[in-house]
C-alpha atoms as a PDB file:
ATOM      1  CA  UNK A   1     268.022  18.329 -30.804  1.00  0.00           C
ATOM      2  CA  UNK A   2     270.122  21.255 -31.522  1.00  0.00           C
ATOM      3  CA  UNK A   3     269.671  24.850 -29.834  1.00  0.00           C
ATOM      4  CA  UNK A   4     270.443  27.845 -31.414  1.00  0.00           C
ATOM      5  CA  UNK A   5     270.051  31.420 -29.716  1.00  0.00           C
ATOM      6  CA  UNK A   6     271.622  34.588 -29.925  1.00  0.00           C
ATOM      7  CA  UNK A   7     272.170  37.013 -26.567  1.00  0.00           C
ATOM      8  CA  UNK A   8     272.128  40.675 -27.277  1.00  0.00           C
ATOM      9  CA  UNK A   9     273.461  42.084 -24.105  1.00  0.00           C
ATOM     10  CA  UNK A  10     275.473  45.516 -24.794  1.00  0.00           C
ATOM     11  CA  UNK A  11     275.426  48.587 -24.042  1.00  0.00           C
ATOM     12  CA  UNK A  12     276.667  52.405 -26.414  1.00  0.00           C
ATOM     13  CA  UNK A  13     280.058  53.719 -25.835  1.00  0.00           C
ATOM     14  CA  UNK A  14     282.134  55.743 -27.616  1.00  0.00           C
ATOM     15  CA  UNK A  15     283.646  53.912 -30.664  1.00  0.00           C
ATOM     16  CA  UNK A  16     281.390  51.151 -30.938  1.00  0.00           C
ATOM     17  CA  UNK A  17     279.824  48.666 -28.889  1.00  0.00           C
ATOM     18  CA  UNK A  18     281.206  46.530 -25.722  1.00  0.00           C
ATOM     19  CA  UNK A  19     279.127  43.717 -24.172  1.00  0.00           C
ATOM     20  CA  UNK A  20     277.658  44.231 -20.537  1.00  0.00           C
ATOM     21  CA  UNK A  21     280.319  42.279 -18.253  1.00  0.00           C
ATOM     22  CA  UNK A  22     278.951  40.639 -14.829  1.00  0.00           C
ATOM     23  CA  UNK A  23     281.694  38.327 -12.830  1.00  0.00           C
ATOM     24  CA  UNK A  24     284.693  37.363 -14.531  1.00  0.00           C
ATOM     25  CA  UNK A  25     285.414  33.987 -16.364  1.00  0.00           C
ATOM     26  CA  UNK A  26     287.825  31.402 -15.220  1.00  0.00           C
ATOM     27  CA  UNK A  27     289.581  28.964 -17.087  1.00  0.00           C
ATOM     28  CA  UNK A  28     289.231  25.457 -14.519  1.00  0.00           C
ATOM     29  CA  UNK A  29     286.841  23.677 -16.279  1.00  0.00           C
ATOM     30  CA  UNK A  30     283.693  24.173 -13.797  1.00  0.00           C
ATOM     31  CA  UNK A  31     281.234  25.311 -16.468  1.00  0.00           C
ATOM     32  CA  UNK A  32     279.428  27.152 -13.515  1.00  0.00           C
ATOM     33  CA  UNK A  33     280.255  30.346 -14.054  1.00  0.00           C
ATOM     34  CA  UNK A  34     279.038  30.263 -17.619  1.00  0.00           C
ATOM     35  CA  UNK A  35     275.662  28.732 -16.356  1.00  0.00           C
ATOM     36  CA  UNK A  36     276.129  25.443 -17.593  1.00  0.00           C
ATOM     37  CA  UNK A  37     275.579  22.522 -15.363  1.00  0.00           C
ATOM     38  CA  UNK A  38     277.541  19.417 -16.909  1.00  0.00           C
ATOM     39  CA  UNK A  39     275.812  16.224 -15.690  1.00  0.00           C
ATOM     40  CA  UNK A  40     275.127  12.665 -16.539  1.00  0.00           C
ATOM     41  CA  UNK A  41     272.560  10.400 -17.882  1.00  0.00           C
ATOM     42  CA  UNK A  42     270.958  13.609 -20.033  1.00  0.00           C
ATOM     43  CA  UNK A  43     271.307  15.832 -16.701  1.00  0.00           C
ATOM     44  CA  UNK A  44     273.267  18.406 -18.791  1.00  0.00           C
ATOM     45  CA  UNK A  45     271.721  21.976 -18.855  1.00  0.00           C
ATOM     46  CA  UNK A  46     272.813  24.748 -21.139  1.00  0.00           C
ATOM     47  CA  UNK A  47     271.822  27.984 -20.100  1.00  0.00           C
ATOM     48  CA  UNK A  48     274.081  31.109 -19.409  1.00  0.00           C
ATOM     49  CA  UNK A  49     274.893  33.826 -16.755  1.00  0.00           C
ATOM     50  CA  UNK A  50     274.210  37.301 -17.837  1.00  0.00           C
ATOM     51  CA  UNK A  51     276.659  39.759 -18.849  1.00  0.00           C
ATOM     52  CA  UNK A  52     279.672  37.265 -19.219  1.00  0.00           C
ATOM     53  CA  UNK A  53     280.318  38.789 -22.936  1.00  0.00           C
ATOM     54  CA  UNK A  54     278.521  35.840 -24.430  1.00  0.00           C
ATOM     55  CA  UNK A  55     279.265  36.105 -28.389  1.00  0.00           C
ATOM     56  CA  UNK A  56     277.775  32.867 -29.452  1.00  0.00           C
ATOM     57  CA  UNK A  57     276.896  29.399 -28.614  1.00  0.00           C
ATOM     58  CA  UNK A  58     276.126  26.111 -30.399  1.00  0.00           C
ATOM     59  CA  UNK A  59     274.477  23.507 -28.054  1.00  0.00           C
ATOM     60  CA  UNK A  60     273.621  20.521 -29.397  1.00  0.00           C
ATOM     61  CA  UNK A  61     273.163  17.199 -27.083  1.00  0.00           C
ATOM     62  CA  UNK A  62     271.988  13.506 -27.331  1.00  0.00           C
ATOM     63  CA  UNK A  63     272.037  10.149 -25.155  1.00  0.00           C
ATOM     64  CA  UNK A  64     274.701  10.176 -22.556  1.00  0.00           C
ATOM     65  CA  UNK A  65     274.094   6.777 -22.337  1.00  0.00           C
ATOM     66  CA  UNK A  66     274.070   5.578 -26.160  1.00  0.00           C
ATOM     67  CA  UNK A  67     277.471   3.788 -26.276  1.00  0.00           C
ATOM     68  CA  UNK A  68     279.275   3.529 -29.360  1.00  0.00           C
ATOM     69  CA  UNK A  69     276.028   3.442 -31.437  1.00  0.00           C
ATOM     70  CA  UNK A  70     273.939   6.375 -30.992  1.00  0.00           C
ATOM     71  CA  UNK A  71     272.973   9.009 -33.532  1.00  0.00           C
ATOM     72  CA  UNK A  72     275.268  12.394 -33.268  1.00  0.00           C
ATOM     73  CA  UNK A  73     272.438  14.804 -35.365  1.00  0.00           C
ATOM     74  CA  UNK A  74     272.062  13.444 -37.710  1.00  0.00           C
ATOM     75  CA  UNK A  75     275.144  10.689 -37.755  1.00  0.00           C
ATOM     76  CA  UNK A  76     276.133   8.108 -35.570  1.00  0.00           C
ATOM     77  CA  UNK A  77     278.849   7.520 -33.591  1.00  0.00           C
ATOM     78  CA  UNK A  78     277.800   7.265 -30.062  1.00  0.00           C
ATOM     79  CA  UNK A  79     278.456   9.437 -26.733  1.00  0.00           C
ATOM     80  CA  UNK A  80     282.530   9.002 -26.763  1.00  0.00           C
ATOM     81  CA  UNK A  81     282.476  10.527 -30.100  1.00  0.00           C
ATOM     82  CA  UNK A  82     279.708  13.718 -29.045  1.00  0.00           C
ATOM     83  CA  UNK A  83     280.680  17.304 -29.709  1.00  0.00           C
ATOM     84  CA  UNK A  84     277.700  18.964 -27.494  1.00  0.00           C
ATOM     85  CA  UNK A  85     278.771  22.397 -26.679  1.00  0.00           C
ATOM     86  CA  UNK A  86     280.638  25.420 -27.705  1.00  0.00           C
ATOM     87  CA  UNK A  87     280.557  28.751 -25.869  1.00  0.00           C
ATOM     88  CA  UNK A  88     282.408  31.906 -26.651  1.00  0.00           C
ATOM     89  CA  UNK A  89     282.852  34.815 -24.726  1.00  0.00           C
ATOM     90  CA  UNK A  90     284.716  38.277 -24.838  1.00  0.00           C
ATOM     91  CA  UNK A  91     285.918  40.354 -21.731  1.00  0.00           C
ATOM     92  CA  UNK A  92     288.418  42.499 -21.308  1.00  0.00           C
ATOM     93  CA  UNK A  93     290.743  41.557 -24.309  1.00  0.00           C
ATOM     94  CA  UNK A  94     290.523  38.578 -23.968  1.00  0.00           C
ATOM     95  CA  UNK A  95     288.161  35.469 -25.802  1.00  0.00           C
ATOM     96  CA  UNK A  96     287.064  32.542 -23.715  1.00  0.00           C
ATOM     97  CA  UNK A  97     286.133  29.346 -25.037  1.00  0.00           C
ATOM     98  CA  UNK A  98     284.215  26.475 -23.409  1.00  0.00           C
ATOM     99  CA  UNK A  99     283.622  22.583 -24.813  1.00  0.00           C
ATOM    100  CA  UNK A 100     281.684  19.973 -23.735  1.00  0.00           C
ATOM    101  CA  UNK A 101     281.804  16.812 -24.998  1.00  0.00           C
ATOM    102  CA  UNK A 102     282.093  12.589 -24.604  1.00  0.00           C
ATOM    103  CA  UNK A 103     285.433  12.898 -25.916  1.00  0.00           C
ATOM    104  CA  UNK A 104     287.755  12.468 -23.258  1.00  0.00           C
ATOM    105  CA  UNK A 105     291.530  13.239 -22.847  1.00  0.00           C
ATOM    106  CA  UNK A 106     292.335   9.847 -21.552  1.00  0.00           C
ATOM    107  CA  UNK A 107     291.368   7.590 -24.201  1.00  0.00           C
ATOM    108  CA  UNK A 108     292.915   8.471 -27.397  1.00  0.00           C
ATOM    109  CA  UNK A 109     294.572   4.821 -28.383  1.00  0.00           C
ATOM    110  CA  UNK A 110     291.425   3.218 -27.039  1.00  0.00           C
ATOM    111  CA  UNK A 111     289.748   4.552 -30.125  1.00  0.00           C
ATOM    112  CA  UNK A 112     288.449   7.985 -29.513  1.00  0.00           C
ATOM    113  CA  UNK A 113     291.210  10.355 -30.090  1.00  0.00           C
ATOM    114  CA  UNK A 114     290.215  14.196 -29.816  1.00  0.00           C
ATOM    115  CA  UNK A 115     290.920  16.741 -32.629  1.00  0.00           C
ATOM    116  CA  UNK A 116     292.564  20.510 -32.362  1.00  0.00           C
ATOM    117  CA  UNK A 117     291.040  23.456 -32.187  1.00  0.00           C
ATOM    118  CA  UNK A 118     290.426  25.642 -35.677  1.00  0.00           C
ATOM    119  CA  UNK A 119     290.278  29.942 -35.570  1.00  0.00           C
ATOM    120  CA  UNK A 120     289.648  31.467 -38.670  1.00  0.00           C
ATOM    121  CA  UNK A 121     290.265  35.410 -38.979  1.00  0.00           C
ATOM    122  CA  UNK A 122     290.443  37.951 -41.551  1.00  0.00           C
ATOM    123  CA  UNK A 123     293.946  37.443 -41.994  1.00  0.00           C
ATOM    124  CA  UNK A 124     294.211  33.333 -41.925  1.00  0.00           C
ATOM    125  CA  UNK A 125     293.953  30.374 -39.884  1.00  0.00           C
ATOM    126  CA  UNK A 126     295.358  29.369 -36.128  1.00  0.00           C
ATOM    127  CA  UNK A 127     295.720  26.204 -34.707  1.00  0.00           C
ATOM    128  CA  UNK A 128     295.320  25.516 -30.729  1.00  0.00           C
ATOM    129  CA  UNK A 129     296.811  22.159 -29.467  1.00  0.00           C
ATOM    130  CA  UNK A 130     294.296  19.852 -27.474  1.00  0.00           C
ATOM    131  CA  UNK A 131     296.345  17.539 -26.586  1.00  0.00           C
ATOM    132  CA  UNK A 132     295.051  13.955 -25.384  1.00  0.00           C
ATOM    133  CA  UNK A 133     296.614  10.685 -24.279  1.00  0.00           C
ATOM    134  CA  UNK A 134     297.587   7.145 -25.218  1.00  0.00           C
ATOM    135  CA  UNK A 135     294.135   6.107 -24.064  1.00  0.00           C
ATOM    136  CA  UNK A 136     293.851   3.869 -20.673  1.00  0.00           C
ATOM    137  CA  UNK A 137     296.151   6.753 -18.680  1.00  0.00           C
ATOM    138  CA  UNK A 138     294.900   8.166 -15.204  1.00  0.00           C
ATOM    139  CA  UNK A 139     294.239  11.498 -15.013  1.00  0.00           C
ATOM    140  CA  UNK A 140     291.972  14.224 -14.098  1.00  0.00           C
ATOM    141  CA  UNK A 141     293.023  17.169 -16.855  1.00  0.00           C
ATOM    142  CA  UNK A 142     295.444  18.577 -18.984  1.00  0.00           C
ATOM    143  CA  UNK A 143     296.637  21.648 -18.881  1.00  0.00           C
ATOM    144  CA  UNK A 144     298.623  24.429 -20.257  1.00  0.00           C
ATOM    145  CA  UNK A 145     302.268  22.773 -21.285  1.00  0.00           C
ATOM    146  CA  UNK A 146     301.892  19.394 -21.427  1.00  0.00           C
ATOM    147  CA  UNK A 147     302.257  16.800 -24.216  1.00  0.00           C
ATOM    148  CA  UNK A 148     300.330  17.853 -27.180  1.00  0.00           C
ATOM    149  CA  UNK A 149     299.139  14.467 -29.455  1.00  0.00           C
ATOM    150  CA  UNK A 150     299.102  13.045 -32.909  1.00  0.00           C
ATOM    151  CA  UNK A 151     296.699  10.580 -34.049  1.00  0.00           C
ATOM    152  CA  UNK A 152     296.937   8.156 -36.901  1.00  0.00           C
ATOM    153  CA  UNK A 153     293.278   6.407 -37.381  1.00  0.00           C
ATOM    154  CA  UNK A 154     291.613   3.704 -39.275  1.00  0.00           C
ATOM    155  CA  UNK A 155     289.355   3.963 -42.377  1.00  0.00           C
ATOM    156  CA  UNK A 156     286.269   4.394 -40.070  1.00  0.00           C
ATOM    157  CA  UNK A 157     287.848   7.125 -37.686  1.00  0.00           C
ATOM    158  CA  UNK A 158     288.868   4.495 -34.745  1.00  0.00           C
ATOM    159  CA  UNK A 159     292.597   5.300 -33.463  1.00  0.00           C
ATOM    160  CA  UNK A 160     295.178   3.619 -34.933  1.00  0.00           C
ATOM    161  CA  UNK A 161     298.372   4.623 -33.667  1.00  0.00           C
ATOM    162  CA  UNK A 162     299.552   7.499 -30.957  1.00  0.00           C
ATOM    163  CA  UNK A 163     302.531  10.078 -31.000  1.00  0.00           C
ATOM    164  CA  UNK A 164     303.793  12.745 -28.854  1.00  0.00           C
ATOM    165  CA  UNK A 165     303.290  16.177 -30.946  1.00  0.00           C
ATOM    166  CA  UNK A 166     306.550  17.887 -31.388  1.00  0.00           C
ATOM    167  CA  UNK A 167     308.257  19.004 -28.024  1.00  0.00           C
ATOM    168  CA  UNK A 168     307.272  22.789 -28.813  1.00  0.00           C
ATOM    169  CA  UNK A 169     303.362  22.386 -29.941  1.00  0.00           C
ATOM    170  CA  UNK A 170     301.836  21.329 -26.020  1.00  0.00           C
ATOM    171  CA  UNK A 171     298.735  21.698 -25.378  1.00  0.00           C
ATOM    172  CA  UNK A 172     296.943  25.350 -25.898  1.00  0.00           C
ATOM    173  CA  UNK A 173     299.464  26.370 -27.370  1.00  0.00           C
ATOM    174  CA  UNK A 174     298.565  28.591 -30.163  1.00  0.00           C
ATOM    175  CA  UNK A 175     300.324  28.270 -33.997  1.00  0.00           C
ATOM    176  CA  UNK A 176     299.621  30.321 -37.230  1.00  0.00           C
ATOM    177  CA  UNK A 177     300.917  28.353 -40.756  1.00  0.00           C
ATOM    178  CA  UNK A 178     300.218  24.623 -39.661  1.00  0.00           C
ATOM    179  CA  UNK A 179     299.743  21.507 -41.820  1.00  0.00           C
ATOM    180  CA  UNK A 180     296.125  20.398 -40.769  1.00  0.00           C
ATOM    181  CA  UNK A 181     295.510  16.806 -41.451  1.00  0.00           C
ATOM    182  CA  UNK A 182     292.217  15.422 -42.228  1.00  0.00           C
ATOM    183  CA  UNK A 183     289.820  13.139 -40.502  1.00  0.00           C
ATOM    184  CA  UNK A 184     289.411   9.810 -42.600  1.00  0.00           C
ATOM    185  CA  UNK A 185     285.563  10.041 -43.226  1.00  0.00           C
ATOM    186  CA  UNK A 186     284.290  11.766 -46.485  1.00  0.00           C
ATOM    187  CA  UNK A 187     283.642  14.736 -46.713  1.00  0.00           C
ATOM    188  CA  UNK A 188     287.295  14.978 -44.797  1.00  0.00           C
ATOM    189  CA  UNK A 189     287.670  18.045 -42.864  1.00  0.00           C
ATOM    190  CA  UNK A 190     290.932  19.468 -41.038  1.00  0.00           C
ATOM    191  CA  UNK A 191     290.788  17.703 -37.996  1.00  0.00           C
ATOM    192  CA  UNK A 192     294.239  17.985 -36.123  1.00  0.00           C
ATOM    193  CA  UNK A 193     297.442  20.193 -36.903  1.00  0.00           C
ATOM    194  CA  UNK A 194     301.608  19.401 -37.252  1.00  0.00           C
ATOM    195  CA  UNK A 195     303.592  22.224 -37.277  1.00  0.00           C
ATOM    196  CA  UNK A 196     306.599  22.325 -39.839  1.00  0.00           C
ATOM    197  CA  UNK A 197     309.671  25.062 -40.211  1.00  0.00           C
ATOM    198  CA  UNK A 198     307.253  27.939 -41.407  1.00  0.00           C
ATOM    199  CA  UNK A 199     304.940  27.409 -38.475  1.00  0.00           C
ATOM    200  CA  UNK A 200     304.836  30.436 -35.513  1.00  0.00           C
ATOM    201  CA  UNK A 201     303.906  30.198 -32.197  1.00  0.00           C
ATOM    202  CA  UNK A 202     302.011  32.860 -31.434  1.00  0.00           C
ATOM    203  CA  UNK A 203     300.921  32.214 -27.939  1.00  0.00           C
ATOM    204  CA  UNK A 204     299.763  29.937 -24.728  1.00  0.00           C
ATOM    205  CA  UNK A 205     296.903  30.375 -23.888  1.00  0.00           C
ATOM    206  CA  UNK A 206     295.294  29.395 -20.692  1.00  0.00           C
ATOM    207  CA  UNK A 207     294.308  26.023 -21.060  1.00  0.00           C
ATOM    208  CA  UNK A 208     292.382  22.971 -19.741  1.00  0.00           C
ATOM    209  CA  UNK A 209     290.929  19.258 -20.704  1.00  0.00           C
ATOM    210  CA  UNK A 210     289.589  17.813 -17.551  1.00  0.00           C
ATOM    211  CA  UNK A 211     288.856  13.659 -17.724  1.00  0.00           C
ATOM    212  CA  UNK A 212     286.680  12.455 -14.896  1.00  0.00           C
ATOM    213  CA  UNK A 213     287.164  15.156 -12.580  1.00  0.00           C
ATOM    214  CA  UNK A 214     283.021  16.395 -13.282  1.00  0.00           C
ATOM    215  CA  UNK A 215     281.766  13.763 -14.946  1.00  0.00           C
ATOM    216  CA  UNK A 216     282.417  10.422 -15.734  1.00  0.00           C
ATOM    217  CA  UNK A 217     280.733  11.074 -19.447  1.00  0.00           C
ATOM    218  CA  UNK A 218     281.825  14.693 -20.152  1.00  0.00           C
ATOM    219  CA  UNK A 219     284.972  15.655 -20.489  1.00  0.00           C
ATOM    220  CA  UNK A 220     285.293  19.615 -20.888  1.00  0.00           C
ATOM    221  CA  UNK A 221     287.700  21.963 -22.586  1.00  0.00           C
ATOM    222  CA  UNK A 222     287.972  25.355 -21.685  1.00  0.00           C
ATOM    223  CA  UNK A 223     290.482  28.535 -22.836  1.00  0.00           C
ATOM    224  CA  UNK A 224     291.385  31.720 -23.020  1.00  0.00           C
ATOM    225  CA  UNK A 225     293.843  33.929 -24.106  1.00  0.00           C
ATOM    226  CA  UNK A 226     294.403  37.645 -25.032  1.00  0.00           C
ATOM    227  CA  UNK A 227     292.813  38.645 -28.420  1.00  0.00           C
ATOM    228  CA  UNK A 228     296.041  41.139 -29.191  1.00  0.00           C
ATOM    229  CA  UNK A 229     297.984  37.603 -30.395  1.00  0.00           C
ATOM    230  CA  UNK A 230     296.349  38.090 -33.504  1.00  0.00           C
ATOM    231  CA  UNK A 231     298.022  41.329 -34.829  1.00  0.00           C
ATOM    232  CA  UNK A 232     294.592  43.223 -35.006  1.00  0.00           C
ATOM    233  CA  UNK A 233     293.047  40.216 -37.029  1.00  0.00           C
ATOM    234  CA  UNK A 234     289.022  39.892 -37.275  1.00  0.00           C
ATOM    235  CA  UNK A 235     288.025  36.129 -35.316  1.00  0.00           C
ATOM    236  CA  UNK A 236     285.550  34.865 -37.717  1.00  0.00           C
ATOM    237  CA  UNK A 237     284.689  31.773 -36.320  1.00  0.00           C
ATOM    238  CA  UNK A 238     285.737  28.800 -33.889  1.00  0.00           C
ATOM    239  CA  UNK A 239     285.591  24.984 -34.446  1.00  0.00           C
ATOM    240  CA  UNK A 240     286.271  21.877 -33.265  1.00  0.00           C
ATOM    241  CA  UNK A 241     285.550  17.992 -34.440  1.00  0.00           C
ATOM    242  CA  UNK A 242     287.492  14.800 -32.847  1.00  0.00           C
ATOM    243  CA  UNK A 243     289.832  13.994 -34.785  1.00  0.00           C
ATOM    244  CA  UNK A 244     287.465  11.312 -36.447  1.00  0.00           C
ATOM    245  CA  UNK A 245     285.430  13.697 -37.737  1.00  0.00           C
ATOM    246  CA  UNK A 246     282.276  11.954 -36.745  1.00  0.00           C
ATOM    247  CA  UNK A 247     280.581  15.094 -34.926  1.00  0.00           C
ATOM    248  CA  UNK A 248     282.015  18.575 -35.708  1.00  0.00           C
ATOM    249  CA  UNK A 249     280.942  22.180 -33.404  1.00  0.00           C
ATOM    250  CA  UNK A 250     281.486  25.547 -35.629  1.00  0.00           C
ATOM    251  CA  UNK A 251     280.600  29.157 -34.598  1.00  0.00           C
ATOM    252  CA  UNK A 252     280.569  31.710 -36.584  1.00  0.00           C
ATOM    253  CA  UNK A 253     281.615  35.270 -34.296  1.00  0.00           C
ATOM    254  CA  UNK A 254     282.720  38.669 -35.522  1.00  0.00           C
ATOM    255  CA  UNK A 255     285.400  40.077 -33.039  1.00  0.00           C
ATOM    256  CA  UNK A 256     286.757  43.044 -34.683  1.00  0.00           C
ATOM    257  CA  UNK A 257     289.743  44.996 -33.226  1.00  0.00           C
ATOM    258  CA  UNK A 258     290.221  48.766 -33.361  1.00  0.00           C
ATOM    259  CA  UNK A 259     292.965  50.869 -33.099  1.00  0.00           C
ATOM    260  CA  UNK A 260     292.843  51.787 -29.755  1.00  0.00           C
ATOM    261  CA  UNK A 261     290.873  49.279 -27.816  1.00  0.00           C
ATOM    262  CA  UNK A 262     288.947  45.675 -28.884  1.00  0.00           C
ATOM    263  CA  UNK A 263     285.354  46.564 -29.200  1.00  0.00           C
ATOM    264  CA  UNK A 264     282.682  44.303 -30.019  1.00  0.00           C
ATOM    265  CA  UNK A 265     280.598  45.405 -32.648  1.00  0.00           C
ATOM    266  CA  UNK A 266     278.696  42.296 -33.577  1.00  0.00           C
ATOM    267  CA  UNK A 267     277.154  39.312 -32.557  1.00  0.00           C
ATOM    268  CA  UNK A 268     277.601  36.272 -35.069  1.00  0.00           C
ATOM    269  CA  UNK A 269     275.508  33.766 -36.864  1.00  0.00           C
ATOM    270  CA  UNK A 270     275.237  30.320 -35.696  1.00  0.00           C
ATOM    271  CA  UNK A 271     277.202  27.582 -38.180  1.00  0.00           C
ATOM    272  CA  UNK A 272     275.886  24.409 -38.638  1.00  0.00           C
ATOM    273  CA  UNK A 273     277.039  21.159 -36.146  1.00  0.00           C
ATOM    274  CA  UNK A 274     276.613  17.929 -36.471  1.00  0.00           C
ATOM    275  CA  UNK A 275     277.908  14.181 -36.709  1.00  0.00           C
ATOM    276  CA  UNK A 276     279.119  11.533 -39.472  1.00  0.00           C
ATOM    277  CA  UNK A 277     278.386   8.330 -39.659  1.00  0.00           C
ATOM    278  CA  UNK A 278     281.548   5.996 -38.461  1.00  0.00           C
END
């Protein structure tokens, strides 16, 4: 079952509206300080701390223990394959983003390989780098810098073959004019990103992808990074799939710069989420 919900918590200033801000977010993938407590065997609970500049949130969870089999609302493709949260947040310049999921970082070539991350503003599309292993590798996160990942897969989204991304595009790293490549199950979406000549790095942001270091079902993915990388540009809306395409998480929030300071002026609408069928 999906939840959708909408937090209003702002106050007037001059200019335009800025959300209430309680304690700061920080980018180490504890969900905690959001006021999400990641857990197994359907122990997950998605609730949030006030006045963290909560934009927008699509929560959407099923059987942690459903294997490769279970259904994804409404598709199937089991827990490995599960997209089940994204949060977004705005303080002080800067946009956090939060991810929970059964994808893991560790497990790419064993067949669950994880997809980028998708921003569309006003003024175009940017790519962050998730990054994600060979599959079968020990580890308890990624972080900022490290080997970013390509992913060739099979007609029914299973990995086929793994590549380091090139040297430059590591993991949160963030790119404007990528090639996005598509995951293999119709309707295709963009799922991952190369970069090419005309690509620009615009940024790092600050970036992790734990494995089993909370959960040995969840993995989590967690961000941030200073809104001014975008040249003033209007963030539409956030989303993320693995890279099979099987379960996709889209939010739809309206972060609008100003001249002289980044004000929030309006909460967004919840996009749709769900799964394909493998």
């Amino acid at each position: 079952m999906s939840i959708k919900h909408v937090l209003v918590g702002m106050i007037v200033m001059a200019g335009g509206w800025v959300p209430v801000l309680g304690a700061p977010l920080m980018v180490d993938g504890d969900l905690s300080d959001w006021g999400v407590a990641v857990a197994d065997n359907n122990g997950t609970r998605f609730s949030f701390t006030p006045g963290i500049g909560l934009l927008d949130y699509y929560a959407e969870d099923q059987n942690d223990l459903a294997g490769d089999g279970g259904l994804l609302g409404p598709n199937y493709g089991g827990q490995n394959y599960d997209a089940e949260l994204m949060t977004v947040a705005y303080q002080q310049g800067s946009l956090f983003l939060a991810i929970v999921t059964g994808q893991r970082p560790d497990n790419g070539f064993v067949r669950y390989a994880p997809g980028d991350i998708r921003i569309e503003t006003d003024q175009g599309t940017y790519a962050i780098e998730v990054g994600g292993g060979m599959g079968g590798e020990p580890g308890l996160m990624i972080s900022s810098g490290d080997t970013g990942s390509t992913y060739t897969l099979k007609k029914h989204g299973w990995t086929e073959h793994y590549e380091d991304a090139n040297p430059l595009q590591t993991a949160g790293s963030i790119w404007a004019d990528v090639d996005w490549l598509l995951d293999p199950i119709s309707p295709k979406q963009p799922t991952q990103f190369e970069i090419d000549d005309s690509s620009t790095l615009v940024g790092i942001a600050d970036y992790v992808f734990t494995a089993d270091s909370v959960t040995t079902q969840h993995a989590i993915i967690e961000l941030s990074f200073d809104v001014s990388l975008f040249d003033g540009a209007t963030i539409e809306s956030v989303h993320w799939r693995p890279s099979c395409g099987n379960d996709e998480l889209d939010v739809t929030v309206n972060l609008v710069p100003e001249p002289t300071s980044l004000l929030l002026l309006t909460t967004g609408v919840l996009a749709t989420a769900g799964g394909r069928r493998r």
